[in-house]
C-alpha atoms as a PDB file:
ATOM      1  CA  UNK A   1      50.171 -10.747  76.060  1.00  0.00           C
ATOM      2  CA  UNK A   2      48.127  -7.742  75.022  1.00  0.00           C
ATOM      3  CA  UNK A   3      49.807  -4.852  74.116  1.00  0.00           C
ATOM      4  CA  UNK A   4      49.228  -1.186  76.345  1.00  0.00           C
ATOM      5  CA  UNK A   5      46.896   0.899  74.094  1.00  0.00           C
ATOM      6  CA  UNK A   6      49.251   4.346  73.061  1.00  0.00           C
ATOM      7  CA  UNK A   7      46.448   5.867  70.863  1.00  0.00           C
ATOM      8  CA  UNK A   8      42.549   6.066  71.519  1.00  0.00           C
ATOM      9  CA  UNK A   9      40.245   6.555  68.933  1.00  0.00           C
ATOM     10  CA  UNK A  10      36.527   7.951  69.533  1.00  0.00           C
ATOM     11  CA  UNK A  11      33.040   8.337  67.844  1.00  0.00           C
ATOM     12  CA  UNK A  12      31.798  11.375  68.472  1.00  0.00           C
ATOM     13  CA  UNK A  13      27.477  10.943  68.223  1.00  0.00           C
ATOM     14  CA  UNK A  14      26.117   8.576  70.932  1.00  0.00           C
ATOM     15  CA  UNK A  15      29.228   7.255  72.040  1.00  0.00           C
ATOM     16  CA  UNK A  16      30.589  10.902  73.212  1.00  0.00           C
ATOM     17  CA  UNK A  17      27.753  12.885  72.928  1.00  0.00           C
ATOM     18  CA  UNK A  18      24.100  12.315  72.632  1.00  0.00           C
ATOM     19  CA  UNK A  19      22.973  14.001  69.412  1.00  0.00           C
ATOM     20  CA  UNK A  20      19.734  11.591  69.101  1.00  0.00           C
ATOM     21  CA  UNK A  21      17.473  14.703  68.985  1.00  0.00           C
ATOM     22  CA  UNK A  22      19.793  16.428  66.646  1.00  0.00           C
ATOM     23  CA  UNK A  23      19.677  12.977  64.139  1.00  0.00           C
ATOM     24  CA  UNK A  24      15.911  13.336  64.439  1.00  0.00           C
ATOM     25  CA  UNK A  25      15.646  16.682  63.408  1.00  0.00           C
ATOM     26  CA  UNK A  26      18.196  16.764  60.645  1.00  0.00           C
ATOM     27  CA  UNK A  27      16.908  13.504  59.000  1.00  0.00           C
ATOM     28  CA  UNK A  28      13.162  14.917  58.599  1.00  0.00           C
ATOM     29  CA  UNK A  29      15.474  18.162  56.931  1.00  0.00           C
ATOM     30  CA  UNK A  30      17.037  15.889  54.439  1.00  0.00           C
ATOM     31  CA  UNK A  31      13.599  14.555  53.967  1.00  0.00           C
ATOM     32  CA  UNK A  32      11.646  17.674  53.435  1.00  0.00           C
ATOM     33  CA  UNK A  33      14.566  19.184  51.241  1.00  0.00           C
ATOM     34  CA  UNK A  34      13.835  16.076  49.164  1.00  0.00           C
ATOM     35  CA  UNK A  35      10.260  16.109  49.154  1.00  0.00           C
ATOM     36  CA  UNK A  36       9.229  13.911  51.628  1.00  0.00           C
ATOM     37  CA  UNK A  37       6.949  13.647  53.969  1.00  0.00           C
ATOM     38  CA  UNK A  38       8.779  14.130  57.535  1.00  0.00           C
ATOM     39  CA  UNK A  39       8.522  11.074  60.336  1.00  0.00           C
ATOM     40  CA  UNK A  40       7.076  12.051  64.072  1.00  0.00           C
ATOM     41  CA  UNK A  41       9.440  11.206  66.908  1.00  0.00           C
ATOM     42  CA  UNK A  42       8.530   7.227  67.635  1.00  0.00           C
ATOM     43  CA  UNK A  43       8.743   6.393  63.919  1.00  0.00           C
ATOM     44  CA  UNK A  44      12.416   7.702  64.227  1.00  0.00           C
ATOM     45  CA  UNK A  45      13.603   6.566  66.931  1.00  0.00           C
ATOM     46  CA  UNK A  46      12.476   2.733  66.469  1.00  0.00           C
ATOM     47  CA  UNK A  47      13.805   2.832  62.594  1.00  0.00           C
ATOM     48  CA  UNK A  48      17.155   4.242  64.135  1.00  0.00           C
ATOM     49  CA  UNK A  49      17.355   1.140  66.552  1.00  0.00           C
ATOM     50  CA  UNK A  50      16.847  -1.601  63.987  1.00  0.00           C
ATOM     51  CA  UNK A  51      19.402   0.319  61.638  1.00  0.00           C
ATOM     52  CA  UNK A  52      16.011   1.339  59.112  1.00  0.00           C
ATOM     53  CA  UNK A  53      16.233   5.068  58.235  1.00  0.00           C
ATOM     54  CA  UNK A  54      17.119   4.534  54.994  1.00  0.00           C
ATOM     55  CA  UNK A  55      14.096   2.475  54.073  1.00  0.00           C
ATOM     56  CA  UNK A  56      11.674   4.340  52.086  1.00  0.00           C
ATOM     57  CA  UNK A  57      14.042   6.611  50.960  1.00  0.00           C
ATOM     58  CA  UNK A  58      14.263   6.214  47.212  1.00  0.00           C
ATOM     59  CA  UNK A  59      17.184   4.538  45.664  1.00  0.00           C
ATOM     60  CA  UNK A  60      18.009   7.517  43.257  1.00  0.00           C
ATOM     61  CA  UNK A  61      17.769   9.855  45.891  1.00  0.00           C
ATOM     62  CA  UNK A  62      19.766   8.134  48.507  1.00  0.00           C
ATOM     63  CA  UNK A  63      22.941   9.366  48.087  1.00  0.00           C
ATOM     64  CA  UNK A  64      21.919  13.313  47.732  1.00  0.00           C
ATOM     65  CA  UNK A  65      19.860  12.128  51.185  1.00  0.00           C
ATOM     66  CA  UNK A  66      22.656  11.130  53.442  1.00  0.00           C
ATOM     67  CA  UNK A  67      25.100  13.688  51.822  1.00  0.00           C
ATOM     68  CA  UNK A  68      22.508  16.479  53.375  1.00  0.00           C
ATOM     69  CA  UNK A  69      22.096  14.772  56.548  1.00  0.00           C
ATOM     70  CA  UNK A  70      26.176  14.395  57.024  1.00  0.00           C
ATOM     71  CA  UNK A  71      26.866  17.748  55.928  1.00  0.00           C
ATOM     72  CA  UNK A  72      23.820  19.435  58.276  1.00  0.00           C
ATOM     73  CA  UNK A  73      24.483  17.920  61.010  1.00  0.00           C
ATOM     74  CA  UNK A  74      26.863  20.478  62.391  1.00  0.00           C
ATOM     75  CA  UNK A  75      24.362  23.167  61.758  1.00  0.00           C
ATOM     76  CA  UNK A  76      21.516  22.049  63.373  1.00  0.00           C
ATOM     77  CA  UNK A  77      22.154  21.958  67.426  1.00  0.00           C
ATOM     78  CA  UNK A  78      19.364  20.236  69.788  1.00  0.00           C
ATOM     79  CA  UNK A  79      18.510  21.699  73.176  1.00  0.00           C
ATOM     80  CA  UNK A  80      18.935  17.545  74.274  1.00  0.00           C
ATOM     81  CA  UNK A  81      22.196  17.543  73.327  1.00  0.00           C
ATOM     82  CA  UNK A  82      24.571  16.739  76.215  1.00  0.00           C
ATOM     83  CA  UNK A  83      27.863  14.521  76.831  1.00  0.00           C
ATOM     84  CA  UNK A  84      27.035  10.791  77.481  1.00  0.00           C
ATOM     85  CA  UNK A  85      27.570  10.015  81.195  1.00  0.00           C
ATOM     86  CA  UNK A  86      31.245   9.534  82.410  1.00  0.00           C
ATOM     87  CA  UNK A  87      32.709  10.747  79.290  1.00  0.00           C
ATOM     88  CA  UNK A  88      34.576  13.653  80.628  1.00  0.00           C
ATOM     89  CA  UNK A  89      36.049  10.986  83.452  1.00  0.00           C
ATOM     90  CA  UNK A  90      36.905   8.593  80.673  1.00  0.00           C
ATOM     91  CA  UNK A  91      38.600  10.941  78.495  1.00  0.00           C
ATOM     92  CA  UNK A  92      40.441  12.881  81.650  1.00  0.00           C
ATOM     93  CA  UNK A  93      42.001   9.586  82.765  1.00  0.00           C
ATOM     94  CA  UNK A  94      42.833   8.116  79.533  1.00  0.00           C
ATOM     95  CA  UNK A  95      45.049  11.424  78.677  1.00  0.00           C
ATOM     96  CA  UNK A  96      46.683  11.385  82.696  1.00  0.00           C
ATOM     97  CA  UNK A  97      47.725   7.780  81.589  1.00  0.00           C
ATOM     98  CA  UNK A  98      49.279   9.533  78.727  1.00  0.00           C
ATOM     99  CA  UNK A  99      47.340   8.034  75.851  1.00  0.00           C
ATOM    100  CA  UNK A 100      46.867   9.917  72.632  1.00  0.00           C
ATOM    101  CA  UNK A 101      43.378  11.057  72.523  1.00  0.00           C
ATOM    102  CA  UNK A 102      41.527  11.029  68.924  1.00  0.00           C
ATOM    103  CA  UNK A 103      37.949  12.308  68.013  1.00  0.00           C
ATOM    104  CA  UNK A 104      36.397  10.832  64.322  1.00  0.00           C
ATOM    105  CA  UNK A 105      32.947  11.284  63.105  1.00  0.00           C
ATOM    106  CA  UNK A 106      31.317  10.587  59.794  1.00  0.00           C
ATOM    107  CA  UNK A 107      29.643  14.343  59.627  1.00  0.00           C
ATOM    108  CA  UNK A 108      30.967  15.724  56.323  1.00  0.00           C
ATOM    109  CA  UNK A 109      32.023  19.080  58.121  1.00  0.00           C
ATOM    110  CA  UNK A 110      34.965  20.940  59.158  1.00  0.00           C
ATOM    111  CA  UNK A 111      36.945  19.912  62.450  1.00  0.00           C
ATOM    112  CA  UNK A 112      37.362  23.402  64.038  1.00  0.00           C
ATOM    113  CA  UNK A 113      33.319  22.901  63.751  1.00  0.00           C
ATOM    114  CA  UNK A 114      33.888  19.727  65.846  1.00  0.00           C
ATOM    115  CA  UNK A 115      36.420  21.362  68.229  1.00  0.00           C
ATOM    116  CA  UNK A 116      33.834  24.286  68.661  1.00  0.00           C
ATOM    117  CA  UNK A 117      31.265  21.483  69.805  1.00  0.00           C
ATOM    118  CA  UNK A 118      33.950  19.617  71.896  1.00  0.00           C
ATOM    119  CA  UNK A 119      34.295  23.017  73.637  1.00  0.00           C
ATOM    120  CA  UNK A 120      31.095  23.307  74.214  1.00  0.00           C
ATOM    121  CA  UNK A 121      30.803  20.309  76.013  1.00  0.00           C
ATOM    122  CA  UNK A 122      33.733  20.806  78.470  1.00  0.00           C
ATOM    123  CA  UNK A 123      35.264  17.823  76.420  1.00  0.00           C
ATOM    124  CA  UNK A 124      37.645  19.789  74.105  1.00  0.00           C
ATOM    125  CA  UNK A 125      40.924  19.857  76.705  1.00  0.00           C
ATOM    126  CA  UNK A 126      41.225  16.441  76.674  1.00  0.00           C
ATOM    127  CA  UNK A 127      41.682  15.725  72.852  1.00  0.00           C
ATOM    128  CA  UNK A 128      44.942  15.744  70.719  1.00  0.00           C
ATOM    129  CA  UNK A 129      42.899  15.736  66.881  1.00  0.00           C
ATOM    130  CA  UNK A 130      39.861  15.372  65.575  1.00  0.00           C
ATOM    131  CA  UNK A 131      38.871  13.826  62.150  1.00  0.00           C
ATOM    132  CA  UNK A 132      35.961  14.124  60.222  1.00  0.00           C
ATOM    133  CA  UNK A 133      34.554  12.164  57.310  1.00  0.00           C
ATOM    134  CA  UNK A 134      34.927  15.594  55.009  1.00  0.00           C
ATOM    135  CA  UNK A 135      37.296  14.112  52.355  1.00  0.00           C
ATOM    136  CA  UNK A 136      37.078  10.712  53.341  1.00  0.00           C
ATOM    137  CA  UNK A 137      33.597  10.083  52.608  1.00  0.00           C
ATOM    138  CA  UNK A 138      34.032   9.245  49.083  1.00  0.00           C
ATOM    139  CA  UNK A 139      36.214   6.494  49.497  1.00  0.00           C
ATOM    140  CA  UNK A 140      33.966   4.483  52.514  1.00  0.00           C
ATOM    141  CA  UNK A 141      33.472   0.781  51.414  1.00  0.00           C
ATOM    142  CA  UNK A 142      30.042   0.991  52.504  1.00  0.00           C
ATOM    143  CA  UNK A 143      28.336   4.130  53.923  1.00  0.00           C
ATOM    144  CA  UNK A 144      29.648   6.265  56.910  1.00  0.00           C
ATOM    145  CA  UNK A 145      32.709   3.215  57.522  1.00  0.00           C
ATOM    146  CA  UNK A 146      35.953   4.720  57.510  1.00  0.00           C
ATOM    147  CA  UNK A 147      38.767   2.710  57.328  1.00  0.00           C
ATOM    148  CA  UNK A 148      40.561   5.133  55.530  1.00  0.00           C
ATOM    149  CA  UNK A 149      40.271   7.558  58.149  1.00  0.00           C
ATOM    150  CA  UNK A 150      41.492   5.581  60.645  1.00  0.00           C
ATOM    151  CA  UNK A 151      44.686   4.389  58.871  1.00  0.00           C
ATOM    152  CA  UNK A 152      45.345   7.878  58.660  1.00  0.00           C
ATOM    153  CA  UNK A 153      44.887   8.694  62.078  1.00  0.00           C
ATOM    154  CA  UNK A 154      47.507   5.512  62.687  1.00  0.00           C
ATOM    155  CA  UNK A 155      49.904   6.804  59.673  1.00  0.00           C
ATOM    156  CA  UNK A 156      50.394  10.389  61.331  1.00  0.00           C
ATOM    157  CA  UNK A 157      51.134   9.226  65.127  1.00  0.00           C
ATOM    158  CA  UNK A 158      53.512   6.161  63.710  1.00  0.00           C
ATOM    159  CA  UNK A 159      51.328   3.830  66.064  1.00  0.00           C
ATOM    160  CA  UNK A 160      50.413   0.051  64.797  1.00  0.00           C
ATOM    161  CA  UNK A 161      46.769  -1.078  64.666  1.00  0.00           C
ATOM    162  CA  UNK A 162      47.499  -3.358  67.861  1.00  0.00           C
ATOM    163  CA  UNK A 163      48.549  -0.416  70.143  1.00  0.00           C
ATOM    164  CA  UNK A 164      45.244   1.563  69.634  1.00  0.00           C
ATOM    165  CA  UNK A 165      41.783   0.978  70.155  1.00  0.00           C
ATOM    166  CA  UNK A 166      38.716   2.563  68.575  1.00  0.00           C
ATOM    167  CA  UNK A 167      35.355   3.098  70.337  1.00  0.00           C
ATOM    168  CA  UNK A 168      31.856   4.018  68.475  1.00  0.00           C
ATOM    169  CA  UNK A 169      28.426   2.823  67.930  1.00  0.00           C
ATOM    170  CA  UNK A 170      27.618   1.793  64.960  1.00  0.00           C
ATOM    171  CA  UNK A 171      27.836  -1.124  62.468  1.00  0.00           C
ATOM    172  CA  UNK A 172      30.159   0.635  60.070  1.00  0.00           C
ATOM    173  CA  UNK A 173      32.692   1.682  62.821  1.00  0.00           C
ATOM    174  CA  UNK A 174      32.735  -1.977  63.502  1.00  0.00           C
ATOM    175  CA  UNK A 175      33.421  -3.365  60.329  1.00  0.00           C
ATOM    176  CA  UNK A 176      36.079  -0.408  60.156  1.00  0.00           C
ATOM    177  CA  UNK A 177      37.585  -1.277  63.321  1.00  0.00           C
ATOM    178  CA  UNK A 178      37.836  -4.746  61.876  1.00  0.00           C
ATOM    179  CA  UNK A 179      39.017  -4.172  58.580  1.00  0.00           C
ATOM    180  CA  UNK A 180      42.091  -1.945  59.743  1.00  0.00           C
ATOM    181  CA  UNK A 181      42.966  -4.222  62.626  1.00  0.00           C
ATOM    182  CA  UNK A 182      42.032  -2.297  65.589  1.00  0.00           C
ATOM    183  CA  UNK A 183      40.877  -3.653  68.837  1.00  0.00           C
ATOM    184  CA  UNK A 184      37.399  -2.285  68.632  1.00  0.00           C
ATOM    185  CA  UNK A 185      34.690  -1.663  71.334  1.00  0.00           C
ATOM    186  CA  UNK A 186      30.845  -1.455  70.100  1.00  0.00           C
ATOM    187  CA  UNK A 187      28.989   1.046  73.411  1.00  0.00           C
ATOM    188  CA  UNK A 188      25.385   0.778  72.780  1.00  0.00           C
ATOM    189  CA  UNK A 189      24.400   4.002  73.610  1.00  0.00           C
ATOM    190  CA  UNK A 190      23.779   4.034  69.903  1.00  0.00           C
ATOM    191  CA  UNK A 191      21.095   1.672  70.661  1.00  0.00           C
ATOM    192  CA  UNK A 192      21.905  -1.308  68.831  1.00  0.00           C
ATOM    193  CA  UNK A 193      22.457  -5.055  70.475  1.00  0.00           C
ATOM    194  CA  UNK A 194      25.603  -6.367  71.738  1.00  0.00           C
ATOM    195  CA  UNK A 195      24.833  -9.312  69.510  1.00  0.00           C
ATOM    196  CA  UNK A 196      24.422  -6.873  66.183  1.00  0.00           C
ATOM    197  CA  UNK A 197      27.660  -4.737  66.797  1.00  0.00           C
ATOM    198  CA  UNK A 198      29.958  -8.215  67.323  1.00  0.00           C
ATOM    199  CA  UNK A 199      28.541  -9.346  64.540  1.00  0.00           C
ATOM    200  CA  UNK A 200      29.568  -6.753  62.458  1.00  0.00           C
ATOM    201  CA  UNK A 201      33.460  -6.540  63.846  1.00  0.00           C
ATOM    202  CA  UNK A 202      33.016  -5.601  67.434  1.00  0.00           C
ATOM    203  CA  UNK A 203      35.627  -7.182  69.540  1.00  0.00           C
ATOM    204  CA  UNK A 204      33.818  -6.462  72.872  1.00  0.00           C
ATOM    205  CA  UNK A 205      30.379  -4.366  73.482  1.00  0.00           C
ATOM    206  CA  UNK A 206      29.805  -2.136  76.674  1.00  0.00           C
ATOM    207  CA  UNK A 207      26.807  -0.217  77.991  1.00  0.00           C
ATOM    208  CA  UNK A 208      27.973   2.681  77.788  1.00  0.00           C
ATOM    209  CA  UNK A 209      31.453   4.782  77.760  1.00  0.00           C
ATOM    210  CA  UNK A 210      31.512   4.634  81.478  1.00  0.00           C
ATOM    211  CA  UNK A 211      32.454   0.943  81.523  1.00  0.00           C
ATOM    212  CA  UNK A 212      35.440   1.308  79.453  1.00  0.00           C
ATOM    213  CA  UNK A 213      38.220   2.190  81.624  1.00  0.00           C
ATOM    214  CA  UNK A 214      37.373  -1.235  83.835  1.00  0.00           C
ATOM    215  CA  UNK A 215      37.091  -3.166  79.963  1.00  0.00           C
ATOM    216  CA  UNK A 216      40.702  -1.751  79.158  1.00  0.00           C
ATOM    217  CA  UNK A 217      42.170  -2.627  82.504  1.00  0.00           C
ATOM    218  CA  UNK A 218      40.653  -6.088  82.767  1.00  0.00           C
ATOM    219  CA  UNK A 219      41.828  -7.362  79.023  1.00  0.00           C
ATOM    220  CA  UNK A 220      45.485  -5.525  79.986  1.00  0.00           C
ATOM    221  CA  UNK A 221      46.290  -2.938  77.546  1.00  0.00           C
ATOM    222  CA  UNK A 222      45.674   0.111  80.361  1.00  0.00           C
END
């Protein structure tokens, strides 16, 4: 039998909030303070489907490239930006049930500037901690994954891998997920394929955060 979830661990960009717009304009930052040539909106927004931003960055410049975009991304705000649909609901009833409430993302910034955004939002109530990638990032396996982070999260609230659960978007988070031992749920709201994110770790993919609550009750561990 499955065991009830204690601890619930959450993505913060496109599986809490939509920050697409925000991506868009901080990536053509990173590329101008580079020199290069920004990308219009369509370019953007397909490469960020089929997982391609990096492409014609430059392999020496890479690393200086995503170390801007992580650390700006709390800077720049988009008027778009808004909480995914049901994610208020989600996070209300999770924390009623008496579940410990966690909020990771791999922006290389502070958490009160994460709390200050979760305020924002109306979301901020409903979370116990928030963890960002700032002095985890150099010790990711591959890019913006972060294992480490999560066993920490697990380490401070004494909870095993099998009684939490850890929602996000994207590949990395999935092979995290996997590597720690957490049941993990790929939402593709980040707009990549069910079939992608299970490939990459995800135990089960939803639409969107709105289906989880009936996913958690209907495997048993809510």
């Amino acid at each position: 039998m499955p065991r009830r979830i204690k601890l619930a661990i959450f993505d913060l960009d496109q599986t809490l909030i939509n920050t697409i717009k925000r991506a868009y304009f901080v990536y053509n930052y990173a590329r101008r303070k580079l020199g290069l040539n920004s990308i219009n909106w369509e370019v953007f927004y397909t490469r960020f489907k089929d997982d391609r931003l990096g492409e014609d960055i430059p392999k020496d410049l890479e690393r200086t490239f995503w170390e801007i975009f992580r650390t700006k991304y709390c800077e720049i705000i988009a008027d778009e930006d808004k909480p995914i649909d049901g994610a208020e609901n989600v996070l209300k009833t999770l924390r009623d049930a008496g579940i410990k409430i966690i909020v990771t993302t791999g922006r290389s910034c502070t958490p009160q500037e994460i709390w200050k955004e979760l305020k924002k939002f109306g979301l901020s109530e409903y979370i116990d901690d928030v963890y960002t990638a700032m002095g985890y990032d150099h010790r990711e396996d591959i890019p913006f994954e972060r294992s480490t982070l999560l066993m920490a999260i697990l380490e401070k609230y004494q909870i095993s891998p099998d009684e939490a659960v850890f929602i996000a978007d994207y590949f990395p988070d999935m092979y995290a997920g996997k590597k720690v031992g957490i049941l993990t749920i790929g939402v593709k709201t980040g707009l990549k394929s069910e079939r992608a994110l299970k490939e990459h770790g995800a135990d089960y993919v939803i639409d969107s955060i709105c289906s989880l609550l009936d996913l958690l009750k209907e495997i048993g561990v809510l």
